[in-house]
Structure formats: structure tokens, C-alpha cells
PDB file of N, CA and C in Angstrom:
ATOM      1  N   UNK A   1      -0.186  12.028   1.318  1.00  0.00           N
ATOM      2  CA  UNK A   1      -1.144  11.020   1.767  1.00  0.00           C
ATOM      3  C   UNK A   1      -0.525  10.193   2.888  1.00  0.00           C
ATOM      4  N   UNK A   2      -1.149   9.602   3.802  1.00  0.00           N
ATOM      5  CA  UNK A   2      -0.871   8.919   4.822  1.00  0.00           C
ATOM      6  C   UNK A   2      -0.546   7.390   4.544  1.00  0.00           C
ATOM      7  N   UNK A   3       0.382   6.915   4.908  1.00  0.00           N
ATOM      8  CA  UNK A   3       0.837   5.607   4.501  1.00  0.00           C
ATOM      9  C   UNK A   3       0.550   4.447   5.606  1.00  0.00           C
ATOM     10  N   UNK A   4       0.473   3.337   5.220  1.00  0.00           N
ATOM     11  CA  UNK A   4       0.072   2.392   6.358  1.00  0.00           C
ATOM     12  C   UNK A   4       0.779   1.314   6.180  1.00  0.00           C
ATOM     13  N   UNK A   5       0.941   0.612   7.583  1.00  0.00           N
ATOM     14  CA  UNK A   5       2.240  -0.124   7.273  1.00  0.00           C
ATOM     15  C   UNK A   5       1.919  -2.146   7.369  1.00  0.00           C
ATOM     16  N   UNK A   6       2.370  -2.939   6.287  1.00  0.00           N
ATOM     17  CA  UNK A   6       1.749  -3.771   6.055  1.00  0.00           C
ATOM     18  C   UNK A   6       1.348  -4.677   6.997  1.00  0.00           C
ATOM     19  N   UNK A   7      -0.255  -5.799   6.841  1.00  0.00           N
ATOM     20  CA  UNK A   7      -0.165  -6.077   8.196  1.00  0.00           C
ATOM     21  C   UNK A   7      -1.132  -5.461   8.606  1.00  0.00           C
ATOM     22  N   UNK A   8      -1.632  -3.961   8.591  1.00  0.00           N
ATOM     23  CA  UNK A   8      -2.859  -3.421   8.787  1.00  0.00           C
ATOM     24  C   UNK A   8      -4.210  -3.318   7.817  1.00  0.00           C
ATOM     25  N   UNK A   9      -5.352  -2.891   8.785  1.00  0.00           N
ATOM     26  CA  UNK A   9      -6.504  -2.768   7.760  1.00  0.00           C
ATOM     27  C   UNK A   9      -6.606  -2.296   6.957  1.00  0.00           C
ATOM     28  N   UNK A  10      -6.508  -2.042   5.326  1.00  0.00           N
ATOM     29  CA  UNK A  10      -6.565  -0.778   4.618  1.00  0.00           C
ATOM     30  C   UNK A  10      -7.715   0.050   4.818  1.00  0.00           C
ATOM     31  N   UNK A  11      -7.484   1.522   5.149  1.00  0.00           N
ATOM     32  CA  UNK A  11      -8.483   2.528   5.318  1.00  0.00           C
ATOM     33  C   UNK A  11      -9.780   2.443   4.586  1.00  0.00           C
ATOM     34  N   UNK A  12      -9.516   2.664   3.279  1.00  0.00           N
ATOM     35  CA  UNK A  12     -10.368   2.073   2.154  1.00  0.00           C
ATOM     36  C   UNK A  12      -9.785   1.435   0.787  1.00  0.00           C
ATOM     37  N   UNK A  13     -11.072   1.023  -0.095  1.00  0.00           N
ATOM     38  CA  UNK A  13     -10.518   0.309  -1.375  1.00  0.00           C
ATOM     39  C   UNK A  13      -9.629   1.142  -1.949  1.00  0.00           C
ATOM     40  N   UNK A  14      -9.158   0.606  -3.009  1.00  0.00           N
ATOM     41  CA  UNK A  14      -8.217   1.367  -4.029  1.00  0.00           C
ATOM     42  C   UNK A  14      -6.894   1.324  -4.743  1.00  0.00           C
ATOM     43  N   UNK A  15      -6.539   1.565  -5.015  1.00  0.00           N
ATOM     44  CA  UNK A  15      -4.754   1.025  -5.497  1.00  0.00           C
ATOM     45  C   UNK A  15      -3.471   1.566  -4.451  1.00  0.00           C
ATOM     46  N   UNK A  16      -3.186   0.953  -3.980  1.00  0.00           N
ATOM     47  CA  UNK A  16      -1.857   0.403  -3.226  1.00  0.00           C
ATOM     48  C   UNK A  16      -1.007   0.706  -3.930  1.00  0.00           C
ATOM     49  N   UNK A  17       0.340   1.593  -3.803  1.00  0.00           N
ATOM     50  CA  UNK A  17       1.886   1.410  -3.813  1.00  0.00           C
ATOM     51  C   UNK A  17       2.748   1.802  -2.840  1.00  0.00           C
ATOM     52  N   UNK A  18       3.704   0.577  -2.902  1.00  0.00           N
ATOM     53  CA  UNK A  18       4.588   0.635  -2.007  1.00  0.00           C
ATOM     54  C   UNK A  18       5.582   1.578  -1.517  1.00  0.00           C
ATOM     55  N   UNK A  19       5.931   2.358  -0.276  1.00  0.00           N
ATOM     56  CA  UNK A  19       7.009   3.127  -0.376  1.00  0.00           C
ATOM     57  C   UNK A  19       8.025   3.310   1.109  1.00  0.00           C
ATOM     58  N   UNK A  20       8.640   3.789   0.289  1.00  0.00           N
ATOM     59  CA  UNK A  20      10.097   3.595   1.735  1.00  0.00           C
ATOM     60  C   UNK A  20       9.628   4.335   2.966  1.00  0.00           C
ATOM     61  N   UNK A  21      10.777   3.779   3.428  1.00  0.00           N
ATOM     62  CA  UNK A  21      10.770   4.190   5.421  1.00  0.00           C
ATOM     63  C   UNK A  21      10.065   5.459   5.400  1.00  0.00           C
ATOM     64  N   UNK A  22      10.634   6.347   4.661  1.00  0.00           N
ATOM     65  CA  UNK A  22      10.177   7.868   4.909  1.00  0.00           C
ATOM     66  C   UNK A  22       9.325   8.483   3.976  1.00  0.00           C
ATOM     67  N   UNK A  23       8.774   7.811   3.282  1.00  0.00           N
ATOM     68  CA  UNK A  23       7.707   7.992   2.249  1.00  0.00           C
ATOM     69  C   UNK A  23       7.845   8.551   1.001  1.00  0.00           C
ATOM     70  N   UNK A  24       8.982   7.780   0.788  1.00  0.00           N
ATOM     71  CA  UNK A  24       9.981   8.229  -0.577  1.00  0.00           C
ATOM     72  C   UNK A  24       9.514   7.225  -1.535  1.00  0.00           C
ATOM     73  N   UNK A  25       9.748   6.958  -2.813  1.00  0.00           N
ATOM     74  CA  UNK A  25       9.710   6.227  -3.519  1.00  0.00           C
ATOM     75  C   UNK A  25      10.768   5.208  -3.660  1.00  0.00           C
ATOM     76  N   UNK A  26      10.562   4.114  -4.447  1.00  0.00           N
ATOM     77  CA  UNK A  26      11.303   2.892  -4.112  1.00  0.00           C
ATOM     78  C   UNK A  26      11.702   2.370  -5.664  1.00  0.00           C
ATOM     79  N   UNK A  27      12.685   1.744  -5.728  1.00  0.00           N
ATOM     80  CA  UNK A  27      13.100   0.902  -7.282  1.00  0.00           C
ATOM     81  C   UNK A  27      12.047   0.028  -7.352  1.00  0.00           C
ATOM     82  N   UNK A  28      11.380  -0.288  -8.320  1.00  0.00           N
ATOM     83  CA  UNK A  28      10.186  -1.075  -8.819  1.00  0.00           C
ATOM     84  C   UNK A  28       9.602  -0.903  -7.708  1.00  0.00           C
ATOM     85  N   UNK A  29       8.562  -0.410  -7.460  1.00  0.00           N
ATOM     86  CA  UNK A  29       7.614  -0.584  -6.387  1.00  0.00           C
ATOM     87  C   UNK A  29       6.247  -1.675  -6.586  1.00  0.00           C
ATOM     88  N   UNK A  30       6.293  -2.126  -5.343  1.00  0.00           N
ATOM     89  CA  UNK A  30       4.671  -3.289  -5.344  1.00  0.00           C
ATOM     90  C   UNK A  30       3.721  -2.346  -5.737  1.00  0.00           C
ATOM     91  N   UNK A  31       2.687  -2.709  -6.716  1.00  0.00           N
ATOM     92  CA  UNK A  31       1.375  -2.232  -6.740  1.00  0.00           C
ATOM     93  C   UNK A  31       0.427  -3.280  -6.496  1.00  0.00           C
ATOM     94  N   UNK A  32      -0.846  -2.694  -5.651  1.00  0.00           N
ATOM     95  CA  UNK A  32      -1.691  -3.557  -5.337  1.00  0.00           C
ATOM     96  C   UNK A  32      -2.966  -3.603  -5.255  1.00  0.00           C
ATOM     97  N   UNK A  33      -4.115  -4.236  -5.612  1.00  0.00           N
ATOM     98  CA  UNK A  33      -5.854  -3.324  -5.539  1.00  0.00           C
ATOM     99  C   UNK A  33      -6.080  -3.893  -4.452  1.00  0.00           C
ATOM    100  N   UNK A  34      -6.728  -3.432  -3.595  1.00  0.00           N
ATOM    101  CA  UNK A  34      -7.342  -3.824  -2.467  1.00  0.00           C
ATOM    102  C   UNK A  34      -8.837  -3.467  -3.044  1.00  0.00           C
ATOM    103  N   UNK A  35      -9.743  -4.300  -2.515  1.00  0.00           N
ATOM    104  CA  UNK A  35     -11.345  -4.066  -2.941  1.00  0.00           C
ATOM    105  C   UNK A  35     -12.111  -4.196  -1.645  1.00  0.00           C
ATOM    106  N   UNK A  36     -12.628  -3.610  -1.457  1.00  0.00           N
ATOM    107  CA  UNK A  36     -14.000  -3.811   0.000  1.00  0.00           C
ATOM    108  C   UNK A  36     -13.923  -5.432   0.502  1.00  0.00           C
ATOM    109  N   UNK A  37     -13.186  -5.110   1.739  1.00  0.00           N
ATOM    110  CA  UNK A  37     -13.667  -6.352   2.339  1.00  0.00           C
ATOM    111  C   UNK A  37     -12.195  -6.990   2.654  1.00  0.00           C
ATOM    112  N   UNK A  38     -11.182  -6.785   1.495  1.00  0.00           N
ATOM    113  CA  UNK A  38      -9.887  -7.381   1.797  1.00  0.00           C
ATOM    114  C   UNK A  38      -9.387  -6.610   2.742  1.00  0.00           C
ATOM    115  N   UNK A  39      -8.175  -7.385   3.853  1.00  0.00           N
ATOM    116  CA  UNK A  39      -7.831  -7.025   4.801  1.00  0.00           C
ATOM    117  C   UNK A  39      -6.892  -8.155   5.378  1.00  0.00           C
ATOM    118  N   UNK A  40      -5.566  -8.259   5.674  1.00  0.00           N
ATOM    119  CA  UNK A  40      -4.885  -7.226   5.854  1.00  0.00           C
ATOM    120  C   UNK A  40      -4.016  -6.420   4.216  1.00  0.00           C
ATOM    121  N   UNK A  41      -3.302  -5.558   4.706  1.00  0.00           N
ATOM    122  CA  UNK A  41      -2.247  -5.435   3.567  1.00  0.00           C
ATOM    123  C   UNK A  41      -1.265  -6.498   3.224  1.00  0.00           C
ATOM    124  N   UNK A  42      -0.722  -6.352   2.505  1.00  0.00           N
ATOM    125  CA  UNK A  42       0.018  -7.552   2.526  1.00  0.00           C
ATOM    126  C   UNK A  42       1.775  -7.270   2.445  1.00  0.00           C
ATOM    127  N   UNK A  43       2.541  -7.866   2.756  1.00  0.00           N
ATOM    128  CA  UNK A  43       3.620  -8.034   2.809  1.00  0.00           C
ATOM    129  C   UNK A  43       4.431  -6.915   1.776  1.00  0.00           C
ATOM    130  N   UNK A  44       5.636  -6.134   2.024  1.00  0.00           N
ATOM    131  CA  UNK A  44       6.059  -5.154   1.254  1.00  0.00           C
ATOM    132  C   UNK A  44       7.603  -6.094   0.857  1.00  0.00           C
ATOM    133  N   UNK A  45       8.412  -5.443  -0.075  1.00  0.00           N
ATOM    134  CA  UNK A  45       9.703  -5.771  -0.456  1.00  0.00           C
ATOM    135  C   UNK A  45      10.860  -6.105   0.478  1.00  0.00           C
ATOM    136  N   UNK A  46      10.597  -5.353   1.659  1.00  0.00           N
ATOM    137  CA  UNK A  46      11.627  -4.972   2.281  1.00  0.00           C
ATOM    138  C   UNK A  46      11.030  -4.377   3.946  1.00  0.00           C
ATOM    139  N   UNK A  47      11.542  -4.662   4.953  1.00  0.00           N
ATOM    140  CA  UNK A  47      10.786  -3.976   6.268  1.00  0.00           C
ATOM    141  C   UNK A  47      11.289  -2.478   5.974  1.00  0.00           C
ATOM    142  N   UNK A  48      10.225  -2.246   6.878  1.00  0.00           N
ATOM    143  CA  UNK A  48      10.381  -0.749   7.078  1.00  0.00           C
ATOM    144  C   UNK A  48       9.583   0.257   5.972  1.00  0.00           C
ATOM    145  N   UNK A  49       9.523  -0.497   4.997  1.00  0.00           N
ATOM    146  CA  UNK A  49       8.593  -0.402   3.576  1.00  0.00           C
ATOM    147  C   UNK A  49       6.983  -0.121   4.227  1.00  0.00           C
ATOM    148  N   UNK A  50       6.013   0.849   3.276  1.00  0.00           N
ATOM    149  CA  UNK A  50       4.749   1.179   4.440  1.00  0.00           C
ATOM    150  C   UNK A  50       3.964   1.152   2.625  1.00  0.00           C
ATOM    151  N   UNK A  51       3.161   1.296   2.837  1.00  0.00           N
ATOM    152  CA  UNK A  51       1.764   1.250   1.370  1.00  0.00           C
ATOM    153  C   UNK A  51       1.045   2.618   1.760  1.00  0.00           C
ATOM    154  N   UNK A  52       0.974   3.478   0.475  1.00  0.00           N
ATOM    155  CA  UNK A  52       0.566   4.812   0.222  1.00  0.00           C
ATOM    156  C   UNK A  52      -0.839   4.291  -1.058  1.00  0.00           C
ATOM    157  N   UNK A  53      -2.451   4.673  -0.427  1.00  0.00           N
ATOM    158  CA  UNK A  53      -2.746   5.052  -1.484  1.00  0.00           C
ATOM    159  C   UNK A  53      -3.031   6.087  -2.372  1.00  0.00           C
ATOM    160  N   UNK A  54      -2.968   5.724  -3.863  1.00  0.00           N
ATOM    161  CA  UNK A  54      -2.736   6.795  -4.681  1.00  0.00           C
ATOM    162  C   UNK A  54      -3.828   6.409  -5.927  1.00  0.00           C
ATOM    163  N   UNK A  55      -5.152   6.217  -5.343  1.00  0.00           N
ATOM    164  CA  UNK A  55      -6.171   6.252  -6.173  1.00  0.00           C
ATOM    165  C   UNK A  55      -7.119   5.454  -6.059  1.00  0.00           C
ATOM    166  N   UNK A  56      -8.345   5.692  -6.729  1.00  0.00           N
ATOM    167  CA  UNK A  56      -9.442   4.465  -6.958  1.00  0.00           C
ATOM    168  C   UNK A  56      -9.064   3.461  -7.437  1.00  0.00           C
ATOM    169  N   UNK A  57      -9.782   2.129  -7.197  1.00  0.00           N
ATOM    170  CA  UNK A  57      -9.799   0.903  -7.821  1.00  0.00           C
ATOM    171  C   UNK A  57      -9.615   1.335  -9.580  1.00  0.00           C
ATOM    172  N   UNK A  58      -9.175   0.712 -10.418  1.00  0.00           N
ATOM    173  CA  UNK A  58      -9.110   0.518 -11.774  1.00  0.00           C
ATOM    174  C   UNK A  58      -9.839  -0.664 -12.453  1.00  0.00           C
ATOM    175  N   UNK A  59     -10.872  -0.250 -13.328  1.00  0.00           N
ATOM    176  CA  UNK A  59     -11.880  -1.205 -13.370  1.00  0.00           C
ATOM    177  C   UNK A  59     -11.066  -1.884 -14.879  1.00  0.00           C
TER     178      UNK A  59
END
């Protein structure tokens, strides 16, 4: 999946997690819901850090 780096629009809603420079996984990673309408992403752990989503909203 394509990752976006924080700071930008999210593509669409859905659950947010955080991941490294190269789209690796990270020690505790941020999770985050974004819902229609929110915008921007928000701030990651660490620069260089980018947000992968990996699913629908969770109701």
C-alpha cells in the first residue's frame, strides 16, 4: 500500500498506522482513524516516519 507522509491530505477515511522511512514497521507504532472530512495527517514519532493505510474505519 502506498504511504503518505504526515502533514498531507489523507486519500481516504480509515485506520492509519505509522511506518518507517522505508515502509518497514516500527516499535509501538501510532494508530490513527481518520473519518471524512479530517485533514491533515497528523504528526508521526519520529521524521522521516510516513502513515500506511491498512483498513476501514472500526465502528
Amino acid at each position: 500500500m502506498p504511504t503518505q507522509k504526515p502533514g498531507e491530505n489523507p486519500t481516504r477515511p480509515g485506520e492509519y498506522v505509522e511506518r518507517g522511512p522505508r515502509g518497514g514497521t516500527v516499535p509501538k507504532p501510532r494508530q490513527v482513524t481518520i473519518e471524512p472530512g479530517d485533514k491533515p495527517l497528523p504528526p508521526t514519532q519520529k521524521p522521516g516516519h510516513t502513515w500506511e493505510r491498512v483498513g476501514p474505519m472500526k465502528k
